[in-house]
C-alpha atoms as a PDB file:
ATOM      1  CA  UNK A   1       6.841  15.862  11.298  1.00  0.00           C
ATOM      2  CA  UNK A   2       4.120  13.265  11.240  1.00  0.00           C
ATOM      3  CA  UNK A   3       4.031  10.197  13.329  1.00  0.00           C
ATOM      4  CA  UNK A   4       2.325   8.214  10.452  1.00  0.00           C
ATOM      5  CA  UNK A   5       1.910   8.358   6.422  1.00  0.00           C
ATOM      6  CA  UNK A   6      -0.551   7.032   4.223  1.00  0.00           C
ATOM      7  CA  UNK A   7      -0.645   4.053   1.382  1.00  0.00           C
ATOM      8  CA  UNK A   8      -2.830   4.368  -1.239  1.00  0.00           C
ATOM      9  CA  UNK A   9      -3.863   1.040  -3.232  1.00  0.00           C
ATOM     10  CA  UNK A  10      -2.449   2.964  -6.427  1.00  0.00           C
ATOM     11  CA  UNK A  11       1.277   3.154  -5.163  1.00  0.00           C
ATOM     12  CA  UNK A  12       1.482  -0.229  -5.316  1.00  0.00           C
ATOM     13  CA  UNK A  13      -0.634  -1.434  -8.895  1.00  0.00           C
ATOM     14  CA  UNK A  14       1.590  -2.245 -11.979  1.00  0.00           C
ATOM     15  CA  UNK A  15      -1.483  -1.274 -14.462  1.00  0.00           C
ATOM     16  CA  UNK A  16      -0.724   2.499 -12.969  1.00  0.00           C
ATOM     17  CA  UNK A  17       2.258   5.057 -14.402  1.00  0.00           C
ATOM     18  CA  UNK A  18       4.487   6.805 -12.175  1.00  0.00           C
ATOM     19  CA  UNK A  19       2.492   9.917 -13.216  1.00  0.00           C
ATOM     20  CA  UNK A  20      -0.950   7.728 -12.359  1.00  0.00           C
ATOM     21  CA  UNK A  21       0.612   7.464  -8.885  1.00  0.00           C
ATOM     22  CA  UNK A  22       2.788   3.889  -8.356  1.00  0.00           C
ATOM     23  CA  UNK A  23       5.607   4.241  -5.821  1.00  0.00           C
ATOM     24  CA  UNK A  24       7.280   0.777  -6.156  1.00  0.00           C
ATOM     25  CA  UNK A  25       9.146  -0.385  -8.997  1.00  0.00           C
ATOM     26  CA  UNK A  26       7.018  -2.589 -11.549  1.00  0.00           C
ATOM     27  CA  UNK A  27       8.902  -5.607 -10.594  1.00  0.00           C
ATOM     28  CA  UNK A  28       7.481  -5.651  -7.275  1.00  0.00           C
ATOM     29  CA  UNK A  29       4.093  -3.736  -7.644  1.00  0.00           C
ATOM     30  CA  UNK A  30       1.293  -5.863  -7.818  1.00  0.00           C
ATOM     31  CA  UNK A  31      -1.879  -6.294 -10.626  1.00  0.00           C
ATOM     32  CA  UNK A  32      -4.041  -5.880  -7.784  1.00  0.00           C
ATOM     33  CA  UNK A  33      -4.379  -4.999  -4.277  1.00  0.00           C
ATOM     34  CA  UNK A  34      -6.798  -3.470  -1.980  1.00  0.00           C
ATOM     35  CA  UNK A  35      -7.144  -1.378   1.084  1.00  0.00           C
ATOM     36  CA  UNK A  36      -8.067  -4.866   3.339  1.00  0.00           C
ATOM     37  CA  UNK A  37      -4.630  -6.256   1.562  1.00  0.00           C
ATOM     38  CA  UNK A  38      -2.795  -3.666   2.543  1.00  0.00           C
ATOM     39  CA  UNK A  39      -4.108  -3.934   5.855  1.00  0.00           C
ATOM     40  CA  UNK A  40      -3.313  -7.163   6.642  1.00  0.00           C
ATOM     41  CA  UNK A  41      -0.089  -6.703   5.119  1.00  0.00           C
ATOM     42  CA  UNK A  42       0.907  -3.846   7.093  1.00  0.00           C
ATOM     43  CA  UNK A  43      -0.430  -5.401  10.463  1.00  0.00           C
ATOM     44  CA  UNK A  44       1.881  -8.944   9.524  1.00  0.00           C
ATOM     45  CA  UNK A  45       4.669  -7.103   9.397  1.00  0.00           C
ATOM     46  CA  UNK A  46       4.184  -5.261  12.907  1.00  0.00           C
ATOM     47  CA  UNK A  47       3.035  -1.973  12.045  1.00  0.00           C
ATOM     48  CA  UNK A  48      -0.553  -0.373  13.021  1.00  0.00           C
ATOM     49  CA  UNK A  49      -3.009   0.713  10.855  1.00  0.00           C
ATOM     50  CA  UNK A  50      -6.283   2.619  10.537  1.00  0.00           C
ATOM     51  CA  UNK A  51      -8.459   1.923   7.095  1.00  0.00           C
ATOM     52  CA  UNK A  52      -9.988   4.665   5.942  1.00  0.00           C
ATOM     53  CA  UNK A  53     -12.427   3.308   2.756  1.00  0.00           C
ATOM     54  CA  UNK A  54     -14.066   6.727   2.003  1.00  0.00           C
ATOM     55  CA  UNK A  55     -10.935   8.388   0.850  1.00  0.00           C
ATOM     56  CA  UNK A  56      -9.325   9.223  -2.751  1.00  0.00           C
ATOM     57  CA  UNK A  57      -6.199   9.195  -4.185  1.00  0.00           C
ATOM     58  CA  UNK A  58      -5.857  12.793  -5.400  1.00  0.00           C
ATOM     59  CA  UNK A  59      -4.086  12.111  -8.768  1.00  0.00           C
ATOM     60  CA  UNK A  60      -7.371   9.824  -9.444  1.00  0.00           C
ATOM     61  CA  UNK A  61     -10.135  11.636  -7.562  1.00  0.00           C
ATOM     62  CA  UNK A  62     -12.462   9.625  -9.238  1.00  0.00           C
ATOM     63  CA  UNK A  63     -11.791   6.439  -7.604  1.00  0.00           C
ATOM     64  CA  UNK A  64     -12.906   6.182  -4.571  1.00  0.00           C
ATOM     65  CA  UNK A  65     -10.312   3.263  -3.512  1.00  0.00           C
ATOM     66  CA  UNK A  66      -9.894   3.870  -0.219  1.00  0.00           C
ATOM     67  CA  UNK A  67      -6.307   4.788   2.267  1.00  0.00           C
ATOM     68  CA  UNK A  68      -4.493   3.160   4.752  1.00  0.00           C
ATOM     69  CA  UNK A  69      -3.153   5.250   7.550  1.00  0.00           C
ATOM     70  CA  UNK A  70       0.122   3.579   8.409  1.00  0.00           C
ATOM     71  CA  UNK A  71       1.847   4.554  12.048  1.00  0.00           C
ATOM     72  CA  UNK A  72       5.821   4.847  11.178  1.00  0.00           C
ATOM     73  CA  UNK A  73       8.077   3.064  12.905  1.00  0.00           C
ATOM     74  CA  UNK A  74      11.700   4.863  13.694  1.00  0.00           C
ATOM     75  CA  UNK A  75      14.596   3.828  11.156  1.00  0.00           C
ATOM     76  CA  UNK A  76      12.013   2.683   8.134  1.00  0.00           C
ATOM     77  CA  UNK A  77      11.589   5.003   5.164  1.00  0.00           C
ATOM     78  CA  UNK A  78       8.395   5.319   3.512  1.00  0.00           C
ATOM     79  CA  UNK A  79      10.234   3.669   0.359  1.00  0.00           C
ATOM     80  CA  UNK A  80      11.019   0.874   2.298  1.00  0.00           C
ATOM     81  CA  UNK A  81       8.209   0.058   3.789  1.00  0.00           C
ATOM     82  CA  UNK A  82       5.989   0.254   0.824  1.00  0.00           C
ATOM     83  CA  UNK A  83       8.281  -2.244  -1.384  1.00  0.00           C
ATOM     84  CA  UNK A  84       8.107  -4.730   1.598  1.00  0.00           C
ATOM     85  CA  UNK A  85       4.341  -3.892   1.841  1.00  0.00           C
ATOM     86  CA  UNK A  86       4.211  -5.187  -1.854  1.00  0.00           C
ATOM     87  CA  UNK A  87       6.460  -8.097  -1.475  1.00  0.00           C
ATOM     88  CA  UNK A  88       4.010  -9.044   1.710  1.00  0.00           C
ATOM     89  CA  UNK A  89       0.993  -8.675   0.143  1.00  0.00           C
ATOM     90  CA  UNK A  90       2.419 -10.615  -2.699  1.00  0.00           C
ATOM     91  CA  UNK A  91       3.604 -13.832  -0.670  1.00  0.00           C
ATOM     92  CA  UNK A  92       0.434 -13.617   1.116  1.00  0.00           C
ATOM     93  CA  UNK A  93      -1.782 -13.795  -2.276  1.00  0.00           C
ATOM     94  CA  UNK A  94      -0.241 -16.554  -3.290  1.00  0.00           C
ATOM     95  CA  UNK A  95      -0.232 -18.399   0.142  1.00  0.00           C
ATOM     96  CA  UNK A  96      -4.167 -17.973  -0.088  1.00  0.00           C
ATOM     97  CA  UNK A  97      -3.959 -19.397  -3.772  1.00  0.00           C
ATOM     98  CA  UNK A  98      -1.984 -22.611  -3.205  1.00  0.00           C
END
């Protein structure tokens, strides 16, 4: 098995279905996010990451929107992680806002 998995921006956008590619429920996914978001995010809450901007998604493989590549940590689902990705990159938007 894999020592890491990757987040794409559209697991976590509420404009996008479930069929489009979202991951989180639409109470927690966000209107918009990007791959330096998720980033800093990721890295806030302890875990390391490798951007990789010249990626697709392949449900929208005309997008070129960019990956994260997210190193797992033992004990943390991939569910998990990406609703407290989206909660973090939530509090943090609206830290920079205020």
């Amino acid at each position: 098995m894999p020592d890491h998995f990757y987040v794409y921006p559209a697991y976590l956008l509420k404009s996008g279905s479930r069929a489009l590619g979202r991951r989180v429920p639409t109470e927690v996914a966000l209107p918009e996010v990007n791959v330096d978001q998720i980033m800093a995010a990721a890295s806030s809450l302890g875990y390391r990451v490798v951007s990789e901007p010249d990626k697709q998604y392949p449900r929208q493989f005309y997008r070129y929107s960019g990956r994260v590549k997210v190193v797992k940590k033992a004990g943390v689902s991939k569910a998990k992680f990406l609703r407290e990705l989206a909660e973090t990159v939530r509090r943090r938007a609206e830290a920079g806002k205020a």
